[in-house]
C-alpha atoms as a PDB file:
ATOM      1  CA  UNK A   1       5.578  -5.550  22.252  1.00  0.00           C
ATOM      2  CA  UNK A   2       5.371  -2.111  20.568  1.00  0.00           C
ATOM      3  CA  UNK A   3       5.708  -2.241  17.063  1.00  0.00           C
ATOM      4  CA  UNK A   4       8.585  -0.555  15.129  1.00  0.00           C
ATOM      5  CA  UNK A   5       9.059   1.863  11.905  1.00  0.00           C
ATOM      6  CA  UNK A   6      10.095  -0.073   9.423  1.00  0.00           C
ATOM      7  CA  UNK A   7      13.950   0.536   7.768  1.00  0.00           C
ATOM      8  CA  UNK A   8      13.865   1.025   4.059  1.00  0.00           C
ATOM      9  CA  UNK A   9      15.748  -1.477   1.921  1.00  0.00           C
ATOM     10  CA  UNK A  10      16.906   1.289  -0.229  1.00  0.00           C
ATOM     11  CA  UNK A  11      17.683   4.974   0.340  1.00  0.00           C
ATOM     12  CA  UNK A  12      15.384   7.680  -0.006  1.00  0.00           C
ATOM     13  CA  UNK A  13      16.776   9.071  -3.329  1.00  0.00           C
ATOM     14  CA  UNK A  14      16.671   5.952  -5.021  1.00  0.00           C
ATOM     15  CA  UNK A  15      13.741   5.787  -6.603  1.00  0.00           C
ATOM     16  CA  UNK A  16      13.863   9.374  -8.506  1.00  0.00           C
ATOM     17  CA  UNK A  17      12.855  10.509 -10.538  1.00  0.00           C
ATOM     18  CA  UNK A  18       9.644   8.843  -9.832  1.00  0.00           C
ATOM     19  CA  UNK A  19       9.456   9.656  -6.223  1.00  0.00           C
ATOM     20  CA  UNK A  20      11.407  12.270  -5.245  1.00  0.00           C
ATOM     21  CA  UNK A  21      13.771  11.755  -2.008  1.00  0.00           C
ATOM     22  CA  UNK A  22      12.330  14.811  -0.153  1.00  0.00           C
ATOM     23  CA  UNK A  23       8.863  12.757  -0.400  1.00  0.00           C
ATOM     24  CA  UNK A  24      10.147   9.366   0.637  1.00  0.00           C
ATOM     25  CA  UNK A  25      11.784  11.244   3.919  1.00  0.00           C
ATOM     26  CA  UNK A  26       9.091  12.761   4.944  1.00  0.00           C
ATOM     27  CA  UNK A  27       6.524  10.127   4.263  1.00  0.00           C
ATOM     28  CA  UNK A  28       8.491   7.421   5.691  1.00  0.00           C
ATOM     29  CA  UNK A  29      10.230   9.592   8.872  1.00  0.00           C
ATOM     30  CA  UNK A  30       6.887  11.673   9.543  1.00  0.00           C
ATOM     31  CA  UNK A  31       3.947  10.009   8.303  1.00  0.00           C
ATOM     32  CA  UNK A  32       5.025   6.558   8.764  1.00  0.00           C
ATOM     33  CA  UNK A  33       6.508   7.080  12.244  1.00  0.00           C
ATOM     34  CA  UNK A  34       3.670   8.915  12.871  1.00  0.00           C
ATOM     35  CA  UNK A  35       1.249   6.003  12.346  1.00  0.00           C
ATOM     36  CA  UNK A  36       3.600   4.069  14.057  1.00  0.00           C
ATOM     37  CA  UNK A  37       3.685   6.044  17.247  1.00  0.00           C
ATOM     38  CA  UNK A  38       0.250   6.628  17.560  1.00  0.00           C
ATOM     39  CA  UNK A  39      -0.424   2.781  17.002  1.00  0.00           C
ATOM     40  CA  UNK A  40       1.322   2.314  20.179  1.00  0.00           C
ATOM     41  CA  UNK A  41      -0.132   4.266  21.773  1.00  0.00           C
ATOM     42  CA  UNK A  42      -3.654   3.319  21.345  1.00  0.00           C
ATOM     43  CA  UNK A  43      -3.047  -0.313  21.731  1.00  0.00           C
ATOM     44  CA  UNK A  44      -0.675  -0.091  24.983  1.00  0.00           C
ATOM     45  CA  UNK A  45      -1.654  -1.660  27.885  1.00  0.00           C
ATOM     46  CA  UNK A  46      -4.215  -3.393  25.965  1.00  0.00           C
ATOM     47  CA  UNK A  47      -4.280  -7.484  24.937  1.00  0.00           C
ATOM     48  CA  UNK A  48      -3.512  -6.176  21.093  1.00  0.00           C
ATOM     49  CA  UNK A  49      -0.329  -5.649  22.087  1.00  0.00           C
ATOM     50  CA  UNK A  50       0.898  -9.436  21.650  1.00  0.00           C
ATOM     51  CA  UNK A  51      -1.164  -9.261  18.272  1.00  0.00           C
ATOM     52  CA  UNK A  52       0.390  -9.486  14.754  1.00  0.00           C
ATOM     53  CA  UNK A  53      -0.717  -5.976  12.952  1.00  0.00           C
ATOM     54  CA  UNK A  54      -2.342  -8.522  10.140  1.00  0.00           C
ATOM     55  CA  UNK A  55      -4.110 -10.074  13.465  1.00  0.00           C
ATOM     56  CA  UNK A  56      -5.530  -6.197  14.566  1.00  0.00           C
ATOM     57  CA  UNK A  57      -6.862  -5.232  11.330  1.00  0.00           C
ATOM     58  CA  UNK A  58      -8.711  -8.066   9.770  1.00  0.00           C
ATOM     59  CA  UNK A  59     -11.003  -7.459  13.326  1.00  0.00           C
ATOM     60  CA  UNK A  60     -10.825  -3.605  13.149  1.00  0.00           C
ATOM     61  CA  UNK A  61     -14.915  -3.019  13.317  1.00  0.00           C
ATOM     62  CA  UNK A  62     -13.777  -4.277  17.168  1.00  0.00           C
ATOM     63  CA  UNK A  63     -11.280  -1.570  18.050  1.00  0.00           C
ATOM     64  CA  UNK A  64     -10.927   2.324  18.008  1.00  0.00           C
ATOM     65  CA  UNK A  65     -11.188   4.668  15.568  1.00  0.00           C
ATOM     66  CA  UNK A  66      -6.994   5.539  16.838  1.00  0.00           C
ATOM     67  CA  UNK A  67      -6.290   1.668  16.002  1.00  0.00           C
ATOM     68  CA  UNK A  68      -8.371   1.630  12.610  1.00  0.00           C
ATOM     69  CA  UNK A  69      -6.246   4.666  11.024  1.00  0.00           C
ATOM     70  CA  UNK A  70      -3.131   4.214  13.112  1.00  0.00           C
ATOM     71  CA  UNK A  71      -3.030   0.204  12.482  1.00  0.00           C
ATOM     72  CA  UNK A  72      -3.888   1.072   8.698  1.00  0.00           C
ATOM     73  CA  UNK A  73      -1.275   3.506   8.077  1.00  0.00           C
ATOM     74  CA  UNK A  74       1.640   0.975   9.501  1.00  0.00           C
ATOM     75  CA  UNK A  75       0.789  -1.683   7.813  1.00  0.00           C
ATOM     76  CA  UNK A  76      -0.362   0.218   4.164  1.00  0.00           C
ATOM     77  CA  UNK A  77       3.072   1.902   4.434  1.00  0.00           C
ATOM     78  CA  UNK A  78       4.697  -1.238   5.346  1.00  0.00           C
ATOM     79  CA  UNK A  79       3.502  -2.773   2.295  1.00  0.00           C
ATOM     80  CA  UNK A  80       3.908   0.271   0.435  1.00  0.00           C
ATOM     81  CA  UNK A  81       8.036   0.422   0.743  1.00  0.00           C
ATOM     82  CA  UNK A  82       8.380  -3.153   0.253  1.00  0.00           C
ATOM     83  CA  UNK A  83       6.482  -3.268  -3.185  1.00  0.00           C
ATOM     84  CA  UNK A  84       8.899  -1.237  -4.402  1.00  0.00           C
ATOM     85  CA  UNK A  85      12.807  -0.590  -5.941  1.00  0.00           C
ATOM     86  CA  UNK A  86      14.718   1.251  -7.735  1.00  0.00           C
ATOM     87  CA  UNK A  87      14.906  -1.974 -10.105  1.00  0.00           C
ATOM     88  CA  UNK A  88      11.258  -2.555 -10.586  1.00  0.00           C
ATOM     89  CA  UNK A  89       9.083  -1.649 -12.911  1.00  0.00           C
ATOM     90  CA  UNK A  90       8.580  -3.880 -16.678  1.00  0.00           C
ATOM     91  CA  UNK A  91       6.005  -6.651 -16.281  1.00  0.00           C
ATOM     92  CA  UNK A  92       5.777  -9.164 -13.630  1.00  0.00           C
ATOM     93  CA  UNK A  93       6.224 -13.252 -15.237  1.00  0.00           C
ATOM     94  CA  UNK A  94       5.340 -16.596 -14.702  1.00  0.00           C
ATOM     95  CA  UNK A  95       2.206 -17.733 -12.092  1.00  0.00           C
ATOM     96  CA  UNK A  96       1.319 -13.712 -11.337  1.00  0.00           C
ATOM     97  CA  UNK A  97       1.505 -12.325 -15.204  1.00  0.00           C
ATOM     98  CA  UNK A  98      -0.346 -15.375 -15.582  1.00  0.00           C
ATOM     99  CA  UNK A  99      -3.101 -14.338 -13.666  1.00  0.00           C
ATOM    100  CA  UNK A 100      -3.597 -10.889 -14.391  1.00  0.00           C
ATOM    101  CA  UNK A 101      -3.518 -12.135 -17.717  1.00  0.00           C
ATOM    102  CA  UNK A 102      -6.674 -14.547 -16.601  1.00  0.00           C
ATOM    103  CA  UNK A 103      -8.720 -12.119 -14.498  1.00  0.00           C
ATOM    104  CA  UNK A 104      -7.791  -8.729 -16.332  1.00  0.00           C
ATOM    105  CA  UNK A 105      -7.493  -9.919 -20.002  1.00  0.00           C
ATOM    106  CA  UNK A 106      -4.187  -8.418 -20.317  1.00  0.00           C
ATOM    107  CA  UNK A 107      -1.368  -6.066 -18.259  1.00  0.00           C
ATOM    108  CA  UNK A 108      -2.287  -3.511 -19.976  1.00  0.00           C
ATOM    109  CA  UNK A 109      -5.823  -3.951 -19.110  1.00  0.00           C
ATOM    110  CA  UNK A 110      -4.823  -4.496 -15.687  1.00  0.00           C
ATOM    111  CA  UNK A 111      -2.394  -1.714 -15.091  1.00  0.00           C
ATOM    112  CA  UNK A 112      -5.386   0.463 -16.720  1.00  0.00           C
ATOM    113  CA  UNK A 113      -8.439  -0.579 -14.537  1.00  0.00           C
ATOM    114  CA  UNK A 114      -5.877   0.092 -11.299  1.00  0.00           C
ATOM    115  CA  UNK A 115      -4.433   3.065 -12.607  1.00  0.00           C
ATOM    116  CA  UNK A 116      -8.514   4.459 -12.944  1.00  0.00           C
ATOM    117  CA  UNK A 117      -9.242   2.833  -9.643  1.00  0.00           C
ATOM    118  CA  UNK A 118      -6.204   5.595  -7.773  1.00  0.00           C
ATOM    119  CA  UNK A 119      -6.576   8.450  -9.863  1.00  0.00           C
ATOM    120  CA  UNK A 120     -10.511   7.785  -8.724  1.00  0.00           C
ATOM    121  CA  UNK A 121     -10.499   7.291  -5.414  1.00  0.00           C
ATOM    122  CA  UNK A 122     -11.690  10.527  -3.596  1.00  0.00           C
ATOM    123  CA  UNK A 123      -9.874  12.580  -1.408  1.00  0.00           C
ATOM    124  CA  UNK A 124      -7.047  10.275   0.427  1.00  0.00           C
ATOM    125  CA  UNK A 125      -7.054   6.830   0.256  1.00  0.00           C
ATOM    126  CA  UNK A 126      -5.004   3.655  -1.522  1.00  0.00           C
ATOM    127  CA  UNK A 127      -5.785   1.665  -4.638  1.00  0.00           C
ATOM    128  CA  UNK A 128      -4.887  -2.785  -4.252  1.00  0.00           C
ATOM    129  CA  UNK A 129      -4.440  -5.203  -5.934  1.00  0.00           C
ATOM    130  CA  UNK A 130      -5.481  -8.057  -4.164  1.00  0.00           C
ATOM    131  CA  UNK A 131      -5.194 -11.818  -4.074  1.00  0.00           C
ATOM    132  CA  UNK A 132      -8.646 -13.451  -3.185  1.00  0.00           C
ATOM    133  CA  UNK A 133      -7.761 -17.397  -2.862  1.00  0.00           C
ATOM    134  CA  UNK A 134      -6.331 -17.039  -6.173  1.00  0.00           C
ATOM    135  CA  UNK A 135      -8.160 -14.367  -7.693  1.00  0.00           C
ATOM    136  CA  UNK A 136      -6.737 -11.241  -8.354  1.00  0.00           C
ATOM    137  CA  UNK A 137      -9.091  -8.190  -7.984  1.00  0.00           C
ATOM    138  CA  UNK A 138      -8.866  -4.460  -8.026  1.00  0.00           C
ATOM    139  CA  UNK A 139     -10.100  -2.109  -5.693  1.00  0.00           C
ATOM    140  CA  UNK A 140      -9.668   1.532  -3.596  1.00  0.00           C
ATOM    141  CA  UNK A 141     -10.250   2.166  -0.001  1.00  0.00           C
ATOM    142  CA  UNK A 142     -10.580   5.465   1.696  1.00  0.00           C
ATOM    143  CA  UNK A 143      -7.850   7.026   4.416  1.00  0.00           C
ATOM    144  CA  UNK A 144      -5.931   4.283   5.790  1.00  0.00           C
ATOM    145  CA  UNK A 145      -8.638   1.434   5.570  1.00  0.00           C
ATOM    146  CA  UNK A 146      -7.356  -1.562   3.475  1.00  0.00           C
ATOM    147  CA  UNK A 147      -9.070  -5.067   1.753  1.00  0.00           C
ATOM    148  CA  UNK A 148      -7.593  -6.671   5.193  1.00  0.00           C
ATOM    149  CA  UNK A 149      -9.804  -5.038   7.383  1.00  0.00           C
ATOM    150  CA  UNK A 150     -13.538  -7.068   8.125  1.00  0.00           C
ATOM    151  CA  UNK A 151     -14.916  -3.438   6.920  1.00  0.00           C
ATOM    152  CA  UNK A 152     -14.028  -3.908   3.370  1.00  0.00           C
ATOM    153  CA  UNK A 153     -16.024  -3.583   0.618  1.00  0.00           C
ATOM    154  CA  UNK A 154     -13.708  -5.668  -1.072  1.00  0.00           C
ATOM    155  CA  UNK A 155     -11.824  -7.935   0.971  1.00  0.00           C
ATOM    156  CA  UNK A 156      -8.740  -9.864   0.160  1.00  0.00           C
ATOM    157  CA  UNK A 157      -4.798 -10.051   0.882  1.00  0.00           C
ATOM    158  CA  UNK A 158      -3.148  -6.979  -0.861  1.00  0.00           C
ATOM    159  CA  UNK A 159      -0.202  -7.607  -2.957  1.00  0.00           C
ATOM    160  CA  UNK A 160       0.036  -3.977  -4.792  1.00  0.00           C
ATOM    161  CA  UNK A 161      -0.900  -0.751  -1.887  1.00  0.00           C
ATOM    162  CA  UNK A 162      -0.619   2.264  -3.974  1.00  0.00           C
ATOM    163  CA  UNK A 163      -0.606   5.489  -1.841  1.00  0.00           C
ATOM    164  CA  UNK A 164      -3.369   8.101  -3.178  1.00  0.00           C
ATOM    165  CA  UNK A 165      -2.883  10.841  -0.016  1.00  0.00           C
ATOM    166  CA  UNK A 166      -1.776  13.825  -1.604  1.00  0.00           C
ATOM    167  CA  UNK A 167       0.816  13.265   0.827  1.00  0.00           C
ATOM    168  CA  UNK A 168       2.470  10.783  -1.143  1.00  0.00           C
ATOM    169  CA  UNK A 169       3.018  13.012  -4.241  1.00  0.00           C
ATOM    170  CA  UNK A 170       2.692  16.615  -3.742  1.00  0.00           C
ATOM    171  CA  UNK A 171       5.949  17.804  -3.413  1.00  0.00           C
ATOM    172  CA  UNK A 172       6.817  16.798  -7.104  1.00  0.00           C
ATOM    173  CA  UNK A 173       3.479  16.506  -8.503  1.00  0.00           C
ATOM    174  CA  UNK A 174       1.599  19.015  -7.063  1.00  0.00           C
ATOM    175  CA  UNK A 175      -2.109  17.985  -8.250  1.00  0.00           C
ATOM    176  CA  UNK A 176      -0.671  16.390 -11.002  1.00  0.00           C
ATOM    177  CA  UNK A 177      -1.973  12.301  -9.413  1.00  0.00           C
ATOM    178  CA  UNK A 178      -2.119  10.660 -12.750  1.00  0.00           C
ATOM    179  CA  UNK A 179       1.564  11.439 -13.464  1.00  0.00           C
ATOM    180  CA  UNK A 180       2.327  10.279 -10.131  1.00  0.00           C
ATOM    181  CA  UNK A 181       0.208   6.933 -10.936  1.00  0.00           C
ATOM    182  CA  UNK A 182       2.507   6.525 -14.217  1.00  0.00           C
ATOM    183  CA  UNK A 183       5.931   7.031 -12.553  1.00  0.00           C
ATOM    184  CA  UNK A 184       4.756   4.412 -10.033  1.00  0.00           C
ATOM    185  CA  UNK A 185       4.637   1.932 -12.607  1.00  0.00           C
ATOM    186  CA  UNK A 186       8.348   2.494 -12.906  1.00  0.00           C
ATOM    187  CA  UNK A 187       9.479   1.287  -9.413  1.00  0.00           C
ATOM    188  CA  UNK A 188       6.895  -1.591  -9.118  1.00  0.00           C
ATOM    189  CA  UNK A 189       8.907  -4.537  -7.559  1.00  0.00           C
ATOM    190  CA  UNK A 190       7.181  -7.287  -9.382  1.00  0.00           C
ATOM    191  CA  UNK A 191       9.373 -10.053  -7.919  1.00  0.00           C
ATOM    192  CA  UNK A 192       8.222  -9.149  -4.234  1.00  0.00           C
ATOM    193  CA  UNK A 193       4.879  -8.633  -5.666  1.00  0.00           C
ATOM    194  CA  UNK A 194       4.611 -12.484  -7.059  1.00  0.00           C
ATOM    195  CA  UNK A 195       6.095 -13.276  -3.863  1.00  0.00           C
ATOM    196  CA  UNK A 196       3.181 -11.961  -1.932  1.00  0.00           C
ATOM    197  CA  UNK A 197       1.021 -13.934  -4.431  1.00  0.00           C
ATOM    198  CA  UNK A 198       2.366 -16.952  -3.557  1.00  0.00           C
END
C-alpha cells in the first residue's frame, strides 16, 4: 500500500503574505512528492509497506537511511500543511492555552522559547512542539528527523512541526529565517493544533 501526497485543504496562495504561493507549490509538489516517492520506493516490496508512517518512524534506528529521511519528510510535511490556515494565527484557548500557560509560564514565553529553538537549529531541520503524556515541551531536530522517531533526543507526539530548511522560506525571505518564524505565527491553526493535543 504505497503511500500518497497529501492534498492541501487550502490553495497555495492562501496563506500570503506569510508564505508566499510560489513556496507552498514547490514545497508541497516537489519536495513533498519528492519524499513521498522516494518513501515508496525504499519500503516496496518490504513488510513496511502494510505499516502506518507513525508505525515506521517511531522504529527508524531499524530501517535505512532512504526510510529515515524519506519517512521523515512525509510525515513532517504532512503535519506541517495541516497545522496550518489562512484563518489561524491569535492564541490557541481552553485545555492547550492552558497548558502552555502551565509548562511555559505564558504564550508569550512559549511562542519565544520555540521561536529561539527554529531560528537556532543549524543548517536544515524543524522546531516541535510536542505533547509528552500531557506535557508540552519544546525542541529542534536536524533534516527530516522528528520527536517520533526512537532516535530523539527529545521524544514525544508533535503537535506544532515548523519547517527550518531554507527550502521552506527562501524564495520570500531569502536569509531573512526570523521573519519567516514571525509570519508563521500568523497562519498557526490553533484549533487543529488543540486537536492533536487531545
Amino acid at each position: 500500500m504505497a503511500f500518497e501526497l497529501p492534498q492541501l485543504s487550502y490553495d497555495y496562495n492562501a496563506l500570503e503574505p506569510n508564505i508566499d504561493a510560489r513556496t507552498m507549490e514547490i514545497h508541497h509538489t516537489k519536495h513533498h512528492a519528492g519524499y513521498t516517492n522516494n518513501l515508496n520506493n525504499a519500503i516496496k516490496d518490504s513488510d513496511l509497506e502494510n505499516q502506518s508512517i507513525e508505525e515506521i518512524i517511531k522504529n527508524i534506528s531499524k530501517h535505512s537511511v532512504a526510510v529515515r529521511n524519506n519517512g521523515g519528510g512525509f510525515y513532517n510535511h504532512k503535519l506541517f500543511w495541516e497545522i496550518m490556515s489562512p484563518n489561524g494565527g491569535g492564541e490557541p484557548t481552553g485545555d492547550l492555552l492552558n497548558a502552555i500557560k502551565r509548562d511555559f509560564g505564558s504564550f508569550t514565553e512559549f511562542k519565544e522559547l520555540f521561536s529561539k529553538a527554529a531560528a537556532t537549529r543549524f543548517g536544515s531541520g524543524w522546531a516541535w512542539l510536542v505533547n509528552q503524556g500531557g506535557k508540552l515541551a519544546v525542541t529542534s531536530t536536524p533534516n527530516q528527523d522528528n520527536p517520533l522517531m526512537d532516535i530523539a533526543e527529545v521524544k514525544g507526539t508533535p503537535i506544532i512541526g515548523l519547517d527550518v530548511w531554507e527550502h521552506a522560506y527562501y524564495l520570500k525571505y531569502q536569509n531573512k529565517r526570523p521573519e519567516y518564524i514571525d509570519a508563521f505565527w500568523n497562519v498557526v491553526d490553533w484549533d487543529h493544533v488543540a486537536k492533536r493535543f487531545v
